[in-house]
Protein backbone atom coordinates (compact mmCIF):
# COMPACT_ATOMS: atom_id res chain seq x y z
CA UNK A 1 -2.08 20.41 3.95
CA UNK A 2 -5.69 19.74 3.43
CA UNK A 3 -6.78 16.43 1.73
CA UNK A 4 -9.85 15.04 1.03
CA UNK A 5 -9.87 10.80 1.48
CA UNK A 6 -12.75 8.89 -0.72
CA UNK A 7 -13.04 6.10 -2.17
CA UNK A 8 -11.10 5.20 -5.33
CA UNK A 9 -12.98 4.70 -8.59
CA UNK A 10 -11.63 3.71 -12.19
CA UNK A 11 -11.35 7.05 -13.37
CA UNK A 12 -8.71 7.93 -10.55
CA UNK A 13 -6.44 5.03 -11.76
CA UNK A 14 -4.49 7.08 -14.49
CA UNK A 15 -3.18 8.97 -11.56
CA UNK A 16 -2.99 6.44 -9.70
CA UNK A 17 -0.94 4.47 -12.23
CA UNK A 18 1.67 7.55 -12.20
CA UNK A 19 2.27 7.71 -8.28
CA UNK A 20 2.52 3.68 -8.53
CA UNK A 21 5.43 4.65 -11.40
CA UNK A 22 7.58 6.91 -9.33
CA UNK A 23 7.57 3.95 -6.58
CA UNK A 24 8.63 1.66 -9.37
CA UNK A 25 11.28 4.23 -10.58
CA UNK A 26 12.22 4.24 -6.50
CA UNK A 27 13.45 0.70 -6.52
CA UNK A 28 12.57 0.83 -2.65
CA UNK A 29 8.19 0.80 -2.79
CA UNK A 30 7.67 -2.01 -5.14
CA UNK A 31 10.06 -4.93 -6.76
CA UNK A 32 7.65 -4.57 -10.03
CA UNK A 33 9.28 -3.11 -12.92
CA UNK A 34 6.57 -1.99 -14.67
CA UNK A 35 2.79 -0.01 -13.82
CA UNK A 36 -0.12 -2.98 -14.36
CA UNK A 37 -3.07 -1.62 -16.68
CA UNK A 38 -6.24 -0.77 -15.03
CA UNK A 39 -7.72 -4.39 -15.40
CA UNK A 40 -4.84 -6.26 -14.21
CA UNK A 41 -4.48 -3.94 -11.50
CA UNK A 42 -7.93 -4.19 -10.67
CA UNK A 43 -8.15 -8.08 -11.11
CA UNK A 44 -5.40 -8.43 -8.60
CA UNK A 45 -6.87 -6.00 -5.22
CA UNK A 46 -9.83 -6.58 -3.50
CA UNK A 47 -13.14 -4.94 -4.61
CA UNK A 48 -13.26 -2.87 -1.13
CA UNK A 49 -11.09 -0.49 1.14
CA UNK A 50 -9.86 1.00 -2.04
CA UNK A 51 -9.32 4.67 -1.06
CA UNK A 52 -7.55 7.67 -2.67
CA UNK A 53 -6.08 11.08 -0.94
CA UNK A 54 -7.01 14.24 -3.26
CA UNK A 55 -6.15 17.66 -2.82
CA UNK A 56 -6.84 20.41 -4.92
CA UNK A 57 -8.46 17.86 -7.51
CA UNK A 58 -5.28 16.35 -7.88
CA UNK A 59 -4.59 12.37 -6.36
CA UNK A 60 -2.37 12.39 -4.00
CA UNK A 61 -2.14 9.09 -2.83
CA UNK A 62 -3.68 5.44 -2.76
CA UNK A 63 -4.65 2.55 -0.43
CA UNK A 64 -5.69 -0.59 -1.60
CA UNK A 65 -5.80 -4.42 -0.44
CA UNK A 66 -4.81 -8.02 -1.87
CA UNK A 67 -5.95 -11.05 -0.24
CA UNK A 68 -2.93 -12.10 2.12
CA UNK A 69 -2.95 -15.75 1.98
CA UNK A 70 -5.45 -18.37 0.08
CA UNK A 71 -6.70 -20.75 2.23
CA UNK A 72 -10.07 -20.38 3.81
CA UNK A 73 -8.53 -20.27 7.55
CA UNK A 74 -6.93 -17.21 6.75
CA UNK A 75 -9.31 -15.17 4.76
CA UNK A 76 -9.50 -12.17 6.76
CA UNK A 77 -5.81 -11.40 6.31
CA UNK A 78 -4.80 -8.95 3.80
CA UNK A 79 -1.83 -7.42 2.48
CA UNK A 80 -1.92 -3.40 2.50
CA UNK A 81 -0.10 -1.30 -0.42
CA UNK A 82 0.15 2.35 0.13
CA UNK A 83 2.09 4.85 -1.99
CA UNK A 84 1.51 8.70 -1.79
CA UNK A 85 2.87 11.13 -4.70
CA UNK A 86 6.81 12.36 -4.43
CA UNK A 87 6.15 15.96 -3.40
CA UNK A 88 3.02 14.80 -1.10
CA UNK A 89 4.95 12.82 1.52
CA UNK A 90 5.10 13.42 5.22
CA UNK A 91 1.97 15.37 5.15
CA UNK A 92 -0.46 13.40 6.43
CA UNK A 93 -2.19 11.31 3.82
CA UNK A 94 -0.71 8.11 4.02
CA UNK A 95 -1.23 7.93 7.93
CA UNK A 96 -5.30 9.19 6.70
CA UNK A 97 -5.62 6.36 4.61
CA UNK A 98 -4.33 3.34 6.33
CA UNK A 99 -6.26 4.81 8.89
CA UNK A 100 -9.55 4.89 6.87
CA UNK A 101 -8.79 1.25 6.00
CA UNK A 102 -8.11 0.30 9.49
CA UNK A 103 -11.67 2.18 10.42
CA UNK A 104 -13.44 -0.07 7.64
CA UNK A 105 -11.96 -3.35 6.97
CA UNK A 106 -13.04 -5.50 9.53
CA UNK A 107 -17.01 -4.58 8.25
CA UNK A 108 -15.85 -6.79 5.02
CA UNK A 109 -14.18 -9.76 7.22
CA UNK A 110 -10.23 -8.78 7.00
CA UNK A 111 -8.87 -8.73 10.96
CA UNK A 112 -5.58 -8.32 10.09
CA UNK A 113 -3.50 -6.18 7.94
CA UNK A 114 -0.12 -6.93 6.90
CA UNK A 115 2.82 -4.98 4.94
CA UNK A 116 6.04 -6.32 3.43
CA UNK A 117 8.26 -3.42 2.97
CA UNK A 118 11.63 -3.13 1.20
CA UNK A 119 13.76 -2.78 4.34
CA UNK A 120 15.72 0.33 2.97
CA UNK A 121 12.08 1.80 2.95
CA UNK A 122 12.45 3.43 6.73
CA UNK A 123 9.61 6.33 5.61
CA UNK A 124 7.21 3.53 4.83
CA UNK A 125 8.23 1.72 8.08
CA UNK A 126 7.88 4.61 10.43
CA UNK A 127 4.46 5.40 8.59
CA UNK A 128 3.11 1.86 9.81
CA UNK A 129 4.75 1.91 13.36
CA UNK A 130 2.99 5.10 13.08
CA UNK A 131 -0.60 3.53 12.38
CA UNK A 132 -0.03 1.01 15.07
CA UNK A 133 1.97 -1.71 12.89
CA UNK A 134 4.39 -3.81 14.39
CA UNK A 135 7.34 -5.70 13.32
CA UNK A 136 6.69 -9.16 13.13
CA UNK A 137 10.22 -10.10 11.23
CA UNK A 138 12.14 -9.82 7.83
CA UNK A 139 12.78 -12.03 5.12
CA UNK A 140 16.66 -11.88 3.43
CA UNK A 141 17.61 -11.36 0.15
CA UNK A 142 13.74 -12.49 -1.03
CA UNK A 143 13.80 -10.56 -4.04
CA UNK A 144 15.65 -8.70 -6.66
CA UNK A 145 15.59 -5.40 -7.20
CA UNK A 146 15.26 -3.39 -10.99
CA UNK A 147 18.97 -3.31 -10.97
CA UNK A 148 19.28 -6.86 -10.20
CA UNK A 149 20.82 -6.62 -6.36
CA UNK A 150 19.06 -8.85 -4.12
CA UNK A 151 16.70 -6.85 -1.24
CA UNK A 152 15.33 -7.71 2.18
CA UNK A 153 11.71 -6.96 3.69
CA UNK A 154 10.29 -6.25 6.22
CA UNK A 155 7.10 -7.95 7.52
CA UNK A 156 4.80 -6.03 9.24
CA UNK A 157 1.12 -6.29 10.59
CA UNK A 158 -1.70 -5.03 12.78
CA UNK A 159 -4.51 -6.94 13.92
CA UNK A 160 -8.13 -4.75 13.65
């Protein structure tokens, strides 16, 4: 499948917003239960490394960052969220843009990356181990799914 990866702008958030609501529907890509507008999604991921997968004019996919952790020490750590349209997956585009973060990052200060993943997420696992992520640990019952069940994650991270 050919894919185009550029940079995300506001105007590509509407589709954005509607692959971000079939990982909500998912249960196993996000532990939100709702699709942020534009501004609070905005407000909340970091002004750079904010890339899109099109093909055929239609958005694909989405990479963006949030800082990792809030003290100074730690500032080049950031937390990676990737989701790529139902129909779209296995095709290449997520591995294309984690890798056109990975390729970019470090020129705005982030040397690490990290991903927590719902552990029942194994496509989203083998797509990092895939980019060169490893398994640092997991975290029990830190969070409750839409339906209420309590879910594990798995942490994950690659240094740049």
């Amino acid at each position: 499948m050919k894919f185009l990866i550029r940079e995300m702008t506001k105007e590509d958030y509407p589709q954005a917003a509607e692959i971000y609501a079939q990982g909500v529907l998912s249960g196993t890509a996000t532990f939100q239960t709702s699709v942020p507008d534009y501004n609070e999604w905005d407000n909340s991921h970091l002004p750079f490394c904010r890339y899109v997968a099109e093909a055929e004019g239609k958005i694909i996919g989405w990479v963006a960052l949030t800082q990792g952790l809030s003290r100074k020490p730690y500032s080049g750590v950031t937390e990676l969220s990737i989701y790529v349209r139902d129909g779209y997956k296995r095709h290449g585009a997520g591995f294309a843009l984690i890798e056109r973060v990975k390729e970019n990052a470090e020129s705005f200060g982030v040397w690490t990356l990290e991903s927590r993943i719902c552990r029942q997420n194994i496509g989203s696992i083998k797509l990092h181990e895939k980019c060169g992520f490893r398994m640092i640990g997991y975290r029990e019952k830190i969070a409750k799914d839409k339906f209420g069940n309590w879910q594990d994650t798995v942490e994950m991270e690659i240094r740049l």
